[in-house]
Protein backbone atom coordinates (compact mmCIF):
# COMPACT_ATOMS: atom_id res chain seq x y z
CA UNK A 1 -11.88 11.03 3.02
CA UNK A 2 -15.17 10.24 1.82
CA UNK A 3 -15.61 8.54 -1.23
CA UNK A 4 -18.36 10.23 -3.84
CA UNK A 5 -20.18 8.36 -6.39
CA UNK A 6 -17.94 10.51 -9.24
CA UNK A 7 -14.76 8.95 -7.25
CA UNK A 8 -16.61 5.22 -7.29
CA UNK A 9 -17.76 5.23 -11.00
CA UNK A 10 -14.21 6.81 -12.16
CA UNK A 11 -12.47 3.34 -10.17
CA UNK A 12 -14.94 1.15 -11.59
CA UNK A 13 -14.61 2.36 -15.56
CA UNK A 14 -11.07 2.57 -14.96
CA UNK A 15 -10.81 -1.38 -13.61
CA UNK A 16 -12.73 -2.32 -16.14
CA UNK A 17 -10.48 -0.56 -18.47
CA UNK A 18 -7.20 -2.23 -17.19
CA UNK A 19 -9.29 -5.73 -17.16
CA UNK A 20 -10.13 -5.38 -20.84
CA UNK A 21 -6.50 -3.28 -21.75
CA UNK A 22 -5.82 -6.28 -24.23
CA UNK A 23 -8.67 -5.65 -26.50
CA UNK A 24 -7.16 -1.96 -27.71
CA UNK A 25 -9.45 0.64 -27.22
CA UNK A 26 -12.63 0.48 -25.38
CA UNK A 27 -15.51 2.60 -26.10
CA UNK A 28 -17.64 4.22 -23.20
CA UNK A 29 -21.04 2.78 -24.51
CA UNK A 30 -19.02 -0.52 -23.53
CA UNK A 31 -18.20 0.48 -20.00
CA UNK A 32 -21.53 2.06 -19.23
CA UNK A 33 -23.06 -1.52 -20.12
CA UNK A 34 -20.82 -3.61 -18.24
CA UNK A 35 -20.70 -1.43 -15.23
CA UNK A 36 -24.46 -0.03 -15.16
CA UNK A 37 -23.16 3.73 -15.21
CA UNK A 38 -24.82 6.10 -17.69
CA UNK A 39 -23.25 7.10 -20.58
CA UNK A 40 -23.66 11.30 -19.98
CA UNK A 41 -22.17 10.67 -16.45
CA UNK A 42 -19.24 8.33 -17.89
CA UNK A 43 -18.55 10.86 -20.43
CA UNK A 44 -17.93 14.08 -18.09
CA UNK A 45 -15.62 11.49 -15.99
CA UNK A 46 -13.32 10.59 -18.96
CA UNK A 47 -13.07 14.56 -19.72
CA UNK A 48 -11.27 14.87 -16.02
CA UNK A 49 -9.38 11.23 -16.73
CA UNK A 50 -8.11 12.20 -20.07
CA UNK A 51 -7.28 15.69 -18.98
CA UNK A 52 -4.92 13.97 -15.91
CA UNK A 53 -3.22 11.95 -18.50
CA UNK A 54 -4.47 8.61 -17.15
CA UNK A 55 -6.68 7.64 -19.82
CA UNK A 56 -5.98 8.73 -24.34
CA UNK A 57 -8.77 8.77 -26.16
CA UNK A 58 -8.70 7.18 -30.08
CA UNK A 59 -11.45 8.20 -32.56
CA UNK A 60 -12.63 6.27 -34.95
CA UNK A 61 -14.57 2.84 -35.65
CA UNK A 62 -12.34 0.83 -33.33
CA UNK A 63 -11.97 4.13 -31.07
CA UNK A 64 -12.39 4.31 -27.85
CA UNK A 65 -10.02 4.95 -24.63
CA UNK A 66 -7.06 2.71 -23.08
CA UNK A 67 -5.06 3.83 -20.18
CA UNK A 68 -1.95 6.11 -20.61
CA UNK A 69 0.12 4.21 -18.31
CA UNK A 70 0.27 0.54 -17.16
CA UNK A 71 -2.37 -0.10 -14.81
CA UNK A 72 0.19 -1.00 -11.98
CA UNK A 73 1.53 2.66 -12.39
CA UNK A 74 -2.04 3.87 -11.91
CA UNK A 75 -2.96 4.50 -8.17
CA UNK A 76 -6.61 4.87 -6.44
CA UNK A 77 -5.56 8.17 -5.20
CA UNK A 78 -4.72 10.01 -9.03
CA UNK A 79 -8.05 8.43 -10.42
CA UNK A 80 -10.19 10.06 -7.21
CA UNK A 81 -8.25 13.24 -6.93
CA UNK A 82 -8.44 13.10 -11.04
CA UNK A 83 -12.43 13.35 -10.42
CA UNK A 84 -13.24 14.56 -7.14
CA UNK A 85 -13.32 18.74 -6.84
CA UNK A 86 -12.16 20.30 -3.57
């Protein structure tokens, strides 16, 4: 299986997620920063994450997203397949 940039970016925001889980919600704009992925591209990845139930969204001015499960719970293979169309 090849991995696509869509696949890449999703595993990167969603480590970075897990890495910063302690700080409650974490707001895109944060990510995108920190991991040098634009914010449009970001956003239509966290529509497929949040629709797979691996990441809630809160709203907000300390909104943002935190993972729906523990992070150990959380395999590569949801996150791509979460992502990645057929």
């Amino acid at each position: 299986m090849k991995l696509t940039n869509k696949g890449r970016y999703a595993v990167m925001a969603m480590a970075d997620l897990a890495s910063n889980a302690n700080n409650g919600p974490i707001s895109l704009s944060e990510i995108s920063l920190r991991q040098n992925i634009s914010l449009p591209y970001l956003e239509q990845i966290f529509i497929k994450l949040k629709d797979n139930k691996l990441v809630r969204s809160s709203r907000g001015a300390t909104g943002g997203y935190i993972l729906e499960k523990p992070a150990s719970e959380i395999r590569l293979s949801n996150i791509i397949y979460a992502v990645d169309e057929e």
